[in-house]
C-alpha atoms as a PDB file:
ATOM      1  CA  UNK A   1       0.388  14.612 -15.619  1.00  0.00           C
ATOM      2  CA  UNK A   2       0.419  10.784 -15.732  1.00  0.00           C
ATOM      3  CA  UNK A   3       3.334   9.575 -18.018  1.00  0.00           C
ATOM      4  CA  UNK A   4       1.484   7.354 -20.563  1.00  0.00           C
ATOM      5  CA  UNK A   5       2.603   3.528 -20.719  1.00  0.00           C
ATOM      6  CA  UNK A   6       4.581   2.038 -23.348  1.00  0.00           C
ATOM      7  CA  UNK A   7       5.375  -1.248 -24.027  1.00  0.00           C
ATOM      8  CA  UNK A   8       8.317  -2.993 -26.156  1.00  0.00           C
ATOM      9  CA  UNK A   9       8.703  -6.408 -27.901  1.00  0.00           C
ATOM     10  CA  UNK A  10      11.161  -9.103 -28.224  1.00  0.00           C
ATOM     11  CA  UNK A  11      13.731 -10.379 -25.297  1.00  0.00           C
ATOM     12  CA  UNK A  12      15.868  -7.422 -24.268  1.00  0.00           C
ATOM     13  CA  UNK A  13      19.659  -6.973 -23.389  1.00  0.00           C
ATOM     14  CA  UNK A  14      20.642  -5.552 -19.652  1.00  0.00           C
ATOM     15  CA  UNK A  15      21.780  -2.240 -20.967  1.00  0.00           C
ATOM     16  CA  UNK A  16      18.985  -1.288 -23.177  1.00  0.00           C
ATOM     17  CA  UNK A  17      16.284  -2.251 -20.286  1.00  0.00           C
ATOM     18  CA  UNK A  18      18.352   0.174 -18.033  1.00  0.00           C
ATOM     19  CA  UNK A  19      18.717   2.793 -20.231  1.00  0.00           C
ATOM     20  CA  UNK A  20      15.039   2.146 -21.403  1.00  0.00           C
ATOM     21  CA  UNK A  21      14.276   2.253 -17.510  1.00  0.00           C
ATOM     22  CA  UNK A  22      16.528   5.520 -16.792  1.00  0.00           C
ATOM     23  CA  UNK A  23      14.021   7.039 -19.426  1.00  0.00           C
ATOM     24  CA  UNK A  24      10.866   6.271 -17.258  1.00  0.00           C
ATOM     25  CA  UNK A  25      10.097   3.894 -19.657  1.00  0.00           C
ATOM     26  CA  UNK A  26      10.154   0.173 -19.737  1.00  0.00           C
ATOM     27  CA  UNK A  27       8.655  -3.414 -20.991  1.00  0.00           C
ATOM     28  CA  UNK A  28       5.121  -3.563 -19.887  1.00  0.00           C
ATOM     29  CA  UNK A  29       5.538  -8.049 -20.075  1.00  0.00           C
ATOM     30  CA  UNK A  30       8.308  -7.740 -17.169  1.00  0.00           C
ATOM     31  CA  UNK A  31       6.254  -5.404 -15.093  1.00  0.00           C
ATOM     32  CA  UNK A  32       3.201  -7.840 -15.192  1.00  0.00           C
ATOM     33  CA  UNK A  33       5.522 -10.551 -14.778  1.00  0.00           C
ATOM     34  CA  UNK A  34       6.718  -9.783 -11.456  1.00  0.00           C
ATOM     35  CA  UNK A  35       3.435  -8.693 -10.521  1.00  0.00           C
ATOM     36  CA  UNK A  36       1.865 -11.887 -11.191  1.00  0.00           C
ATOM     37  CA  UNK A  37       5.464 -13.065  -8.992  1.00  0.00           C
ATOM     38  CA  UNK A  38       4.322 -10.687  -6.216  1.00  0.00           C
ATOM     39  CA  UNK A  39       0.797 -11.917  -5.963  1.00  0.00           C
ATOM     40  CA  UNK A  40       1.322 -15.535  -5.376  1.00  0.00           C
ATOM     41  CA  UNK A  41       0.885 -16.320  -9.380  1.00  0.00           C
ATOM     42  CA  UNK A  42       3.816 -18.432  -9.847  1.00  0.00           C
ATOM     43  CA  UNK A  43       6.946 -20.332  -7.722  1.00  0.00           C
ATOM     44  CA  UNK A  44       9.815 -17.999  -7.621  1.00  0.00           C
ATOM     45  CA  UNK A  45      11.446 -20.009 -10.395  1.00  0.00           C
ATOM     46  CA  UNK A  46       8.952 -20.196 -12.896  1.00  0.00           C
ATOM     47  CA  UNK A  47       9.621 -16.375 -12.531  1.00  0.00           C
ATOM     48  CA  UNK A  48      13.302 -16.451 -13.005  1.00  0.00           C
ATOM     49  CA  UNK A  49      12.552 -19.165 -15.801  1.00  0.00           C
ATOM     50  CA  UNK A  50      10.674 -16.792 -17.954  1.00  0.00           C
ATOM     51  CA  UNK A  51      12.103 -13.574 -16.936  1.00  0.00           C
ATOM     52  CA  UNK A  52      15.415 -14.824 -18.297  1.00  0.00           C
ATOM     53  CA  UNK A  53      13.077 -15.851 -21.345  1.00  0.00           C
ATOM     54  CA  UNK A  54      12.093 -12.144 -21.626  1.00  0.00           C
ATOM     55  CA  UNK A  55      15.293 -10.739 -20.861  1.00  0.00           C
ATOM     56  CA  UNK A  56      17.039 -13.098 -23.273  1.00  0.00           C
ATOM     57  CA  UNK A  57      19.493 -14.944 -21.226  1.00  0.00           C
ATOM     58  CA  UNK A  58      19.808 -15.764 -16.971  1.00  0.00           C
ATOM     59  CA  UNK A  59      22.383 -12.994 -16.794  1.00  0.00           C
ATOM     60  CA  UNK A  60      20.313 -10.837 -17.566  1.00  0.00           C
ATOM     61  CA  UNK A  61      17.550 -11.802 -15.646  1.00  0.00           C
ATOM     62  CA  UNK A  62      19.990 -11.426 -12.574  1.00  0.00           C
ATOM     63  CA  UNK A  63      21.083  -8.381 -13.554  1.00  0.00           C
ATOM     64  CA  UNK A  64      17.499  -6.993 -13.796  1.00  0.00           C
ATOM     65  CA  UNK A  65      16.558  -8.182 -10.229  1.00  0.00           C
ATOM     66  CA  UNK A  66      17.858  -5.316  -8.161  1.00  0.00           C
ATOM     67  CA  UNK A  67      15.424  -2.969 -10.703  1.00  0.00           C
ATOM     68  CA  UNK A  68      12.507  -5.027 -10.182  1.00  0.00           C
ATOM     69  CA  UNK A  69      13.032  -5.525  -6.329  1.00  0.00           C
ATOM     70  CA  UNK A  70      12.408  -2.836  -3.608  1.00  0.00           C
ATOM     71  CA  UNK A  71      15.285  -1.506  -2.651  1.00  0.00           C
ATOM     72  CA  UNK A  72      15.050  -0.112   0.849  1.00  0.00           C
ATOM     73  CA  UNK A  73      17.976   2.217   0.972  1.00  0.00           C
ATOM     74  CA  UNK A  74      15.472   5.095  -0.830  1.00  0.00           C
ATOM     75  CA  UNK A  75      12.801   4.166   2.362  1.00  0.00           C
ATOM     76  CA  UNK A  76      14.304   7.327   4.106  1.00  0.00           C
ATOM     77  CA  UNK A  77      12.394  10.042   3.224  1.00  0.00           C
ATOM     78  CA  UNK A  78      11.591  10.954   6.510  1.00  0.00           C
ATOM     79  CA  UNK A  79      14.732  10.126   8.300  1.00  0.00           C
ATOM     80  CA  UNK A  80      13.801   8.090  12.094  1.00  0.00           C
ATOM     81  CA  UNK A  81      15.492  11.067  13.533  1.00  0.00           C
ATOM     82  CA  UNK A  82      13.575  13.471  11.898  1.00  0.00           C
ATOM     83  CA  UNK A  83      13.192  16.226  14.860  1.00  0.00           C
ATOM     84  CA  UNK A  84       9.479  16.778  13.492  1.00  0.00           C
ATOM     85  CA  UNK A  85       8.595  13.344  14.692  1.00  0.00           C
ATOM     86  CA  UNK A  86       8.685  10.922  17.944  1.00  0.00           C
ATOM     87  CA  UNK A  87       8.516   7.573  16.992  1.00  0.00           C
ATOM     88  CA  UNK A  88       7.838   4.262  18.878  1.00  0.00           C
ATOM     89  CA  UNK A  89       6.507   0.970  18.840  1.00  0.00           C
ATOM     90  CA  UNK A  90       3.559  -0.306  20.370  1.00  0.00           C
ATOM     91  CA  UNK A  91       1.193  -3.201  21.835  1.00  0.00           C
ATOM     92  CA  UNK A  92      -2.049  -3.199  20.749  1.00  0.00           C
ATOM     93  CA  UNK A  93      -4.944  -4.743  22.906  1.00  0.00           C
ATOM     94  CA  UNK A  94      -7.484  -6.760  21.948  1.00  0.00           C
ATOM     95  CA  UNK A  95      -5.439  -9.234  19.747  1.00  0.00           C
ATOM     96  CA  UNK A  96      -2.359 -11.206  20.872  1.00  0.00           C
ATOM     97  CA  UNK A  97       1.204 -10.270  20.665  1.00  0.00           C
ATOM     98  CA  UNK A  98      -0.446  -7.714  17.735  1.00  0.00           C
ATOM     99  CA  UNK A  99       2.353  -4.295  17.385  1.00  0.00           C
ATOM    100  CA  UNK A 100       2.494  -1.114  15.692  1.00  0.00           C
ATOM    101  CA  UNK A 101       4.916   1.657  14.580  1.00  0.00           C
ATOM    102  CA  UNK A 102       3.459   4.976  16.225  1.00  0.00           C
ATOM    103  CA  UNK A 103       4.374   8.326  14.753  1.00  0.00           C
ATOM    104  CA  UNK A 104       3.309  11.766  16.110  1.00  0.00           C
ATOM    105  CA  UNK A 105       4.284  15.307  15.235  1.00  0.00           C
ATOM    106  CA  UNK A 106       6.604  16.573  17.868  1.00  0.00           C
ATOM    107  CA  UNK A 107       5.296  19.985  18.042  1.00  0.00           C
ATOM    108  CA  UNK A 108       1.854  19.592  18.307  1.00  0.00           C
ATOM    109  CA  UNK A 109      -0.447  21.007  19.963  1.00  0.00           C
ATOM    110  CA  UNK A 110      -4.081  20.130  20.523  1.00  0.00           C
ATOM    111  CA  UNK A 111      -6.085  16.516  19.413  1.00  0.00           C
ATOM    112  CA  UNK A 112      -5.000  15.181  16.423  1.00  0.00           C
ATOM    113  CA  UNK A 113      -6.316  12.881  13.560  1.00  0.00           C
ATOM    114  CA  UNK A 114      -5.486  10.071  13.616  1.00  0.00           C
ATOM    115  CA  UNK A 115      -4.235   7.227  10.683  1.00  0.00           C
ATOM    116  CA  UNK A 116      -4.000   2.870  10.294  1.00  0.00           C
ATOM    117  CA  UNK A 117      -1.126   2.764   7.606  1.00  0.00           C
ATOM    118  CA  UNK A 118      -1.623  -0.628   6.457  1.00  0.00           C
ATOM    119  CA  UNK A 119       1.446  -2.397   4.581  1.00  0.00           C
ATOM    120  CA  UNK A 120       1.677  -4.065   1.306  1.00  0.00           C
ATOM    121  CA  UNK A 121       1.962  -8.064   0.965  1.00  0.00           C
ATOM    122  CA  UNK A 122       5.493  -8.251   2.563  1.00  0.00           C
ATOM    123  CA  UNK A 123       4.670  -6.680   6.033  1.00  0.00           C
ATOM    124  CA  UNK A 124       5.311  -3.692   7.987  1.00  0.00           C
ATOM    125  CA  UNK A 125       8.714  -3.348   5.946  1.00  0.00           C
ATOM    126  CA  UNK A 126      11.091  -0.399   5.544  1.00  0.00           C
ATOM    127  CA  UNK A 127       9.116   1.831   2.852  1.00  0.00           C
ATOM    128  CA  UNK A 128       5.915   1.766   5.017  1.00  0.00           C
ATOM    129  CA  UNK A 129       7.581   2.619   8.306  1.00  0.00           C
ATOM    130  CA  UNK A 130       8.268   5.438   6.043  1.00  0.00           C
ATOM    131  CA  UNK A 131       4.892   6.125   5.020  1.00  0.00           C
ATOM    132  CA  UNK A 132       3.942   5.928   8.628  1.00  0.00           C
ATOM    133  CA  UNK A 133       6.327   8.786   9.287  1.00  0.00           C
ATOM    134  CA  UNK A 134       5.464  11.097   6.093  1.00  0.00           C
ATOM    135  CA  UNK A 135       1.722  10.901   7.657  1.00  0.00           C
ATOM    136  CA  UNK A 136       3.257  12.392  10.466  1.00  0.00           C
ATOM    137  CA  UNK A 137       4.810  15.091   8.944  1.00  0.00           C
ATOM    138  CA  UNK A 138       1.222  16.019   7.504  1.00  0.00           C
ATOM    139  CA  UNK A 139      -0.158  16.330  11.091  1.00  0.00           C
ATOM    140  CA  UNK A 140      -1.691  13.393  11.763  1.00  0.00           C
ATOM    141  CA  UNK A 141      -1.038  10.576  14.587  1.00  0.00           C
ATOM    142  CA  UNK A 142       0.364   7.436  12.436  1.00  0.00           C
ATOM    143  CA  UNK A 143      -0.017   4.101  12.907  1.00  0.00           C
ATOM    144  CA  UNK A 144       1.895   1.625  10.965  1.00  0.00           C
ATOM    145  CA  UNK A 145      -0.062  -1.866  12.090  1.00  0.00           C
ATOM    146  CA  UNK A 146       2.353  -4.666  12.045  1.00  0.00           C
ATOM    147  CA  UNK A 147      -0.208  -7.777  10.518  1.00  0.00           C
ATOM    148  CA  UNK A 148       2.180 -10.084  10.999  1.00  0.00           C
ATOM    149  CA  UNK A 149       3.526  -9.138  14.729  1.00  0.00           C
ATOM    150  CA  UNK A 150       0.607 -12.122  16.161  1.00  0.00           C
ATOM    151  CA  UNK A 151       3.275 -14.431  14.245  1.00  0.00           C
ATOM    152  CA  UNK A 152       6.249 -13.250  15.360  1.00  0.00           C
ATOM    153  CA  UNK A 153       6.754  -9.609  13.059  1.00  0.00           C
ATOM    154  CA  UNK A 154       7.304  -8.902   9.243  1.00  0.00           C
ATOM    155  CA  UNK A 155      10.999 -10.628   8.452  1.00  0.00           C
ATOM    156  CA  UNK A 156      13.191  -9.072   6.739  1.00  0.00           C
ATOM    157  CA  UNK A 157      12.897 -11.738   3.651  1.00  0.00           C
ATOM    158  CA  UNK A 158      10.354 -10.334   1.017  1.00  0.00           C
ATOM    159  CA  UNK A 159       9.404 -14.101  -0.037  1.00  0.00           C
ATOM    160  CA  UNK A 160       9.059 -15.145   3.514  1.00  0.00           C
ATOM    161  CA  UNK A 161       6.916 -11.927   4.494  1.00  0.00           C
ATOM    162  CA  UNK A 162       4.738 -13.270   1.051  1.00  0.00           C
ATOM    163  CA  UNK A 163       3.753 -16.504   2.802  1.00  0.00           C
ATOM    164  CA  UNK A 164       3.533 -15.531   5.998  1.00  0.00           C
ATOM    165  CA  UNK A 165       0.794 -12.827   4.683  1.00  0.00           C
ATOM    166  CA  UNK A 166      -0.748 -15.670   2.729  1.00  0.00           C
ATOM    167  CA  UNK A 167      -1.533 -17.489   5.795  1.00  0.00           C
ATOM    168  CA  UNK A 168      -3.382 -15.087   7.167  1.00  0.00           C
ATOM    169  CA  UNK A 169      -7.282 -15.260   7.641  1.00  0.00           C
ATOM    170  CA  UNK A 170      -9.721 -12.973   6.722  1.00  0.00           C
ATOM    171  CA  UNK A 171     -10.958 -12.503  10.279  1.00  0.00           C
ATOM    172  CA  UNK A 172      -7.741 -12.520  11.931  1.00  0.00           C
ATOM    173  CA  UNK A 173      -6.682  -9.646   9.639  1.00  0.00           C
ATOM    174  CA  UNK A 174     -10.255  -7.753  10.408  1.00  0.00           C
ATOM    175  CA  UNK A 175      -9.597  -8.523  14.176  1.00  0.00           C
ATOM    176  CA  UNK A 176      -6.243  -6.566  13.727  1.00  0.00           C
ATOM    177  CA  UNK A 177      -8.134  -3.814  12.175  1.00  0.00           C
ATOM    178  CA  UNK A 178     -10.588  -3.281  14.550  1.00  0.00           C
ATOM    179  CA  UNK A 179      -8.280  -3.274  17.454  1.00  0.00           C
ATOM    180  CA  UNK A 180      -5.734  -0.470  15.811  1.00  0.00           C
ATOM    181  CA  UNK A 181      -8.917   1.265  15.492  1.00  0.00           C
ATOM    182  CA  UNK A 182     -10.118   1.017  19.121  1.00  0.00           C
ATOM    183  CA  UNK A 183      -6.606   2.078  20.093  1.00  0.00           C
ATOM    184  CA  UNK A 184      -6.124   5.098  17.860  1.00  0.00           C
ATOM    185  CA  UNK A 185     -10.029   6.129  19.227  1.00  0.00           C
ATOM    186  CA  UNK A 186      -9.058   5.714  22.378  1.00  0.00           C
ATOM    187  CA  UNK A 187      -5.175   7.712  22.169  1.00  0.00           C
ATOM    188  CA  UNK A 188      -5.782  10.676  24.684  1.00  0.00           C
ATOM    189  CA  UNK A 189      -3.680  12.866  22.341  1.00  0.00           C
ATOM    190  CA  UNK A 190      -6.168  11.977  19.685  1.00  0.00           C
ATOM    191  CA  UNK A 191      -9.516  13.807  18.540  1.00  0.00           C
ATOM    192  CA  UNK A 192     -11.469  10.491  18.318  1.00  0.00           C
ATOM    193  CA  UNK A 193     -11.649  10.140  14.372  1.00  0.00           C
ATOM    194  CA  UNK A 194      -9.713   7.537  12.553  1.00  0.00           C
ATOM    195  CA  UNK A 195      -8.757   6.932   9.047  1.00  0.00           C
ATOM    196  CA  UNK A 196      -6.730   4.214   7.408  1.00  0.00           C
ATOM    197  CA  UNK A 197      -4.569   4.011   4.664  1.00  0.00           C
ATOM    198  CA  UNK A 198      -3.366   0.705   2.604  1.00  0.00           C
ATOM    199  CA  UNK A 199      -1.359  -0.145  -0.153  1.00  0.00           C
ATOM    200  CA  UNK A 200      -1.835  -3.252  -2.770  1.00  0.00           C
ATOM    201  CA  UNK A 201      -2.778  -5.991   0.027  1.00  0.00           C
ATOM    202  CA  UNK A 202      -3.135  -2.926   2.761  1.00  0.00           C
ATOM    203  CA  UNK A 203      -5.344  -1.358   0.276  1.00  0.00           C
ATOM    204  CA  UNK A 204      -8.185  -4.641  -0.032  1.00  0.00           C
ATOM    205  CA  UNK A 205      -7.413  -4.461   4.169  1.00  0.00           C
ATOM    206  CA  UNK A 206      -8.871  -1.028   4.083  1.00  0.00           C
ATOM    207  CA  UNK A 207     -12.000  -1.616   1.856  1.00  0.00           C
ATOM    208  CA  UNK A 208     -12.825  -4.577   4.263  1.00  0.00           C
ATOM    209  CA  UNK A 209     -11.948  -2.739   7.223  1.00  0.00           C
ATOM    210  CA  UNK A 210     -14.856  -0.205   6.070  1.00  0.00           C
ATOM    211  CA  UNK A 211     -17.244  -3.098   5.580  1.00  0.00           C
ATOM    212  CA  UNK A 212     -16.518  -4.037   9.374  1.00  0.00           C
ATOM    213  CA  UNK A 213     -15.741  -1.260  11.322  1.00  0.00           C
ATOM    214  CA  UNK A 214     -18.259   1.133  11.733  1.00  0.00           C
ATOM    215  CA  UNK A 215     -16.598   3.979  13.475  1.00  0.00           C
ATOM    216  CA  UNK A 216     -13.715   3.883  10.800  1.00  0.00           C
ATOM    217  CA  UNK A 217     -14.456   7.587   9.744  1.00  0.00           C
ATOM    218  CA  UNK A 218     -12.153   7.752   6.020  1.00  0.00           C
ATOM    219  CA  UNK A 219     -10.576   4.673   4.301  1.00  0.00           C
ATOM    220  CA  UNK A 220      -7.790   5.623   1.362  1.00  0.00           C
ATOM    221  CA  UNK A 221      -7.104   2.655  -0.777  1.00  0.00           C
ATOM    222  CA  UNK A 222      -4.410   2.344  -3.426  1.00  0.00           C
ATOM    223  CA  UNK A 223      -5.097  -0.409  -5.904  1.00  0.00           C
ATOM    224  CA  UNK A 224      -6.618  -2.587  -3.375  1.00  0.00           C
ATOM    225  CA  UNK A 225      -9.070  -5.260  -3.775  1.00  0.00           C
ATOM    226  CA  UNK A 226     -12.933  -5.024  -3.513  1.00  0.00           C
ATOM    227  CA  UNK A 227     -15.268  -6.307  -0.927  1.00  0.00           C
ATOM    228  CA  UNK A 228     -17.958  -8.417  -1.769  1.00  0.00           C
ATOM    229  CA  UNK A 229     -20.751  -5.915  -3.864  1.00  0.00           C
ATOM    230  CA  UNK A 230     -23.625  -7.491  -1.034  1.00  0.00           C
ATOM    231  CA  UNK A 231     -21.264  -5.833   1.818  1.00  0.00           C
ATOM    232  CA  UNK A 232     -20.593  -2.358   0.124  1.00  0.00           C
ATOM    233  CA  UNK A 233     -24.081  -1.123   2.137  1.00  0.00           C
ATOM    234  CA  UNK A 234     -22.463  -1.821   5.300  1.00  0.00           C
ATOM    235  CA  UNK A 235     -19.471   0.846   4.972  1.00  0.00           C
ATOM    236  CA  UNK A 236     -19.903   3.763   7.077  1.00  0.00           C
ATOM    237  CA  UNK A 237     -16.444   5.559   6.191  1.00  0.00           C
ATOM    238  CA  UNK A 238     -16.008   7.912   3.687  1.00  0.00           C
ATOM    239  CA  UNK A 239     -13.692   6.411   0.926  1.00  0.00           C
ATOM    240  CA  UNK A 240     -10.800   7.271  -1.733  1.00  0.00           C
ATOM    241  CA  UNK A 241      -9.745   4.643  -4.022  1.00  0.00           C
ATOM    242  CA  UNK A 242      -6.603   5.006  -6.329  1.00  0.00           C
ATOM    243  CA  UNK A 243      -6.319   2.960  -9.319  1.00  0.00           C
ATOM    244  CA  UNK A 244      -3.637   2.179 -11.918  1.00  0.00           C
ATOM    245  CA  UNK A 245      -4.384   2.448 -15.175  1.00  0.00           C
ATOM    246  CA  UNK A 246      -2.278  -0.381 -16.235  1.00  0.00           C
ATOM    247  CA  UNK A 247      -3.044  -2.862 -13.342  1.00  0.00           C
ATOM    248  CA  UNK A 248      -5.788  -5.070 -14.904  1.00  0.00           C
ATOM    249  CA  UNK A 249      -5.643  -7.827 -12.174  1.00  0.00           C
ATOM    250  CA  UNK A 250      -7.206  -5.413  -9.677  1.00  0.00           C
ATOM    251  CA  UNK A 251      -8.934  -3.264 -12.062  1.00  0.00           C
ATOM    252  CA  UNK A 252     -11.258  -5.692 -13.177  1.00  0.00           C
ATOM    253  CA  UNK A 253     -13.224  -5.336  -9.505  1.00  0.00           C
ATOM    254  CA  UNK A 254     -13.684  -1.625 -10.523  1.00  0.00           C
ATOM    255  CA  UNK A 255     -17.102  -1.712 -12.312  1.00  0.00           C
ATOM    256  CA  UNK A 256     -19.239  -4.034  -9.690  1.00  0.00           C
ATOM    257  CA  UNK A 257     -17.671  -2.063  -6.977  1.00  0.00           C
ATOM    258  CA  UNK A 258     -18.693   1.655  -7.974  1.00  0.00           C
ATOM    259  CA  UNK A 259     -22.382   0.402  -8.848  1.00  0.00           C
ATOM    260  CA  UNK A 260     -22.412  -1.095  -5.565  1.00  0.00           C
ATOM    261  CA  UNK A 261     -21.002   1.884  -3.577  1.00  0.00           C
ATOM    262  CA  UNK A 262     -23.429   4.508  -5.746  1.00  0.00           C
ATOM    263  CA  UNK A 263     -26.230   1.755  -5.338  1.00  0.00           C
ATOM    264  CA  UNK A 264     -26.010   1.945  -1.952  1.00  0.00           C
ATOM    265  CA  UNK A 265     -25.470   6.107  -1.479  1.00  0.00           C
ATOM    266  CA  UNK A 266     -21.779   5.744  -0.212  1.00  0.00           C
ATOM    267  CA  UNK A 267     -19.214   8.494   0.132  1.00  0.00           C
ATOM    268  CA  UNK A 268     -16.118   8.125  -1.668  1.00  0.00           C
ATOM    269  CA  UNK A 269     -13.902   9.447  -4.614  1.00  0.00           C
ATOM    270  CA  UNK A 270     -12.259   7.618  -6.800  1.00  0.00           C
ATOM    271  CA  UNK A 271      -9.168   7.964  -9.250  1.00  0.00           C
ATOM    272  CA  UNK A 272      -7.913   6.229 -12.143  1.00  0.00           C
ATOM    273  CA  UNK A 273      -3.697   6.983 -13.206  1.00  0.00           C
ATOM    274  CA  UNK A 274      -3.442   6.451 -16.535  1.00  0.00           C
ATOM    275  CA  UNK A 275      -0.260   4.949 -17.840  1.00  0.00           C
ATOM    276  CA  UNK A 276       0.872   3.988 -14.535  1.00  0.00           C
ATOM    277  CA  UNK A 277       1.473   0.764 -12.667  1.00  0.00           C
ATOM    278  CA  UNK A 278       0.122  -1.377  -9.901  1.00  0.00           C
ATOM    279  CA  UNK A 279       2.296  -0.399  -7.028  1.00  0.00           C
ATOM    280  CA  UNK A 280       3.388   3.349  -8.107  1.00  0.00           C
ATOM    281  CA  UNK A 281       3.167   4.957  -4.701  1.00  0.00           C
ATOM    282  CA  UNK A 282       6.459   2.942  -3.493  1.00  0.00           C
ATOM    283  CA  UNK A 283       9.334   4.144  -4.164  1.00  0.00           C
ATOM    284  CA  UNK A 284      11.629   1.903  -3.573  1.00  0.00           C
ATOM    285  CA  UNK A 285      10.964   0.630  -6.503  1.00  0.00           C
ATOM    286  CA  UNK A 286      12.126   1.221  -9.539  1.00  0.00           C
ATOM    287  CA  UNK A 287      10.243  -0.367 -12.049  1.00  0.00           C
ATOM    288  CA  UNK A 288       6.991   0.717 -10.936  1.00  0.00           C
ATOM    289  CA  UNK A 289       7.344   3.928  -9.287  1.00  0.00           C
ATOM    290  CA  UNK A 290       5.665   6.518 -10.883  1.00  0.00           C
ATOM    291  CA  UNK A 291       6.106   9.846  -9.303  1.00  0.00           C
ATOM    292  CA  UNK A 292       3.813  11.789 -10.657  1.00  0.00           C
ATOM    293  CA  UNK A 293       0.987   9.764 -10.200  1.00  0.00           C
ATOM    294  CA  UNK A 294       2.221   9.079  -6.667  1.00  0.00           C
ATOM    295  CA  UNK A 295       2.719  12.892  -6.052  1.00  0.00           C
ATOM    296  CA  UNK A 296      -0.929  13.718  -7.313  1.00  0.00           C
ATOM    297  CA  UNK A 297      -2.556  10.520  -5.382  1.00  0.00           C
ATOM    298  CA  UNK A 298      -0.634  11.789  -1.957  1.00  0.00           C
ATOM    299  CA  UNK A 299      -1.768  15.550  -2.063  1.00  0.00           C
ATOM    300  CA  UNK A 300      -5.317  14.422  -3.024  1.00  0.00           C
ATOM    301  CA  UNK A 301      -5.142  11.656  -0.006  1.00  0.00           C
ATOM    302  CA  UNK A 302      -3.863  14.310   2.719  1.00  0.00           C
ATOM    303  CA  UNK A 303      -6.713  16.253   1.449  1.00  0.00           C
ATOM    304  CA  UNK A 304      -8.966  13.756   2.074  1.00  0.00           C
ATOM    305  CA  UNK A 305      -8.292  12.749   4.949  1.00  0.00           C
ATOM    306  CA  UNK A 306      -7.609  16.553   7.006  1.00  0.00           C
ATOM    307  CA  UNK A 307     -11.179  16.975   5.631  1.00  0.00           C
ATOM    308  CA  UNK A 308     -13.318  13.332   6.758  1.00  0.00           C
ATOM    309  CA  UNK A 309     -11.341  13.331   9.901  1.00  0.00           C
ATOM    310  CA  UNK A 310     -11.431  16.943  11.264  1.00  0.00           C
END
């Protein structure tokens, strides 16, 4: 069961937003706040400005930082050295100096499915090299595209990683797509079906990789942004979209985009998480992790997936 949201009032003190936050439990404002931070809404001092405003003084705006920021210690999961996977990084053809993380099961035997894990709006980072590996673990061949490798790879600076994704063009990024697909189609190891997976930013990469790529065979989207409604007829993949109950921004694409996709006679599922917050599959981070909703999402997405790409 999805925890349900709650939300408090009035600036709060370091120790009760930890303790509140230790509870599961914590001010809805903040959360939106550093969304809004996240997703290019404000300068990165505006955000400390009114943070501190919200947390009632600058030390205790810097205090609530490291709860708001991922913290990439937790990205280990699955450990590199896992003996269930071999893992390696890759060129991609097709687009230059374009790189991937590639993850297979070490004991398989016989073609395998095979996944795009697309990364969030900071870059092939930490937590999704360790999504790439936990798809491995569930049998599939992972790829963890690097959008950013054309411009010299995902840095480890979160606010550089930001702009660099910012300056990205739409058919650049669709160019990527389409080569990690031709590549994972074309692994010998592979059964020929490809799926893709994307968080936040990697999420709106996968619903406009399905508008382009016609032999993408299953897209899995977590709180992602829609396509255009006149391109939802061109998608060819069968689809799963996860939503956050609490994550208006993103939400509000919701309604055109169903009556599109059951307009036009489309495959797909799609879930809404009540109570929970953009961003609740990483966790990394504190203040939006939700593990139950992330638990439920993940079975119901290697589900999907071992089914569309069999």
């Amino acid at each position: 069961m999805v925890r349900p949201g709650r939300r408090y009032v009035g600036p709060l003190d370091c120790a009760s937003f930890h303790d509140r936050t230790q509870e599961g439990s914590m001010d809805q404002r903040i959360i939106d706040l550093y969304d809004d931070f996240t997703h290019g809404g404000m300068s990165r001092r505006s955000f400390l400005d009114r943070l501190a405003a919200l947390a009632g003084s600058t030390a205790a705006a810097t205090a609530l930082l490291p709860i708001l920021q991922n913290n990439y210690a937790h990205a280990q999961t699955v450990p590199e050295g896992d003996p269930r996977i071999a893992a390696q990084t890759v060129d991609i053809p097709g687009v230059q100096g374009l790189k991937g993380y590639l993850v297979k099961p070490s004991n398989a035997t016989g073609k395998l499915p095979t996944v795009i894990v697309i990364h969030e709006n900071r870059g092939l980072n930490p937590h999704i090299k360790d999504v790439t590996r936990r798809m491995a673990t569930e049998g599939f061949i992972a790829l963890g595209l690097d959008y950013l490798s054309p411009m010299g790879g995902t840095p480890a600076d979160e606010d550089k990683g930001r702009e660099m994704i910012g300056q990205l063009k739409q058919p650049d990024v669709i160019a990527s797509g389409k080569a990690a697909v031709a590549y994972l189609k074309g692994l010998p190891d592979g059964n020929g079906k490809v799926g893709a997976i994307g968080f936040c930013w990697g999420g709106g990469a996968v619903n406009n990789l399905a508008v382009n790529e016609p032999n993408l065979n299953a897209g899995v989207a977590y709180y992602g942004g829609q396509p255009k409604a006149e391109d939802v007829a061109k998608i060819q993949a069968a689809l799963m979209l996860h939503y956050a109950g609490l994550d208006e921004r993103i939400n509000a694409g919701i309604p055109a985009y169903e009556a599109a996709l059951k307009q036009a006679g489309k495959t797909y599922e799609m879930y809404m998480y009540e109570g929970a917050n953009h961003a609740f599959n990483n966790d990394t981070n504190t203040a939006r992790y939700d593990k139950d909703a992330a638990d439920l999402a993940w079975k119901r997405t290697v589900g999907f997936l071992k089914k569309n790409l069999a």
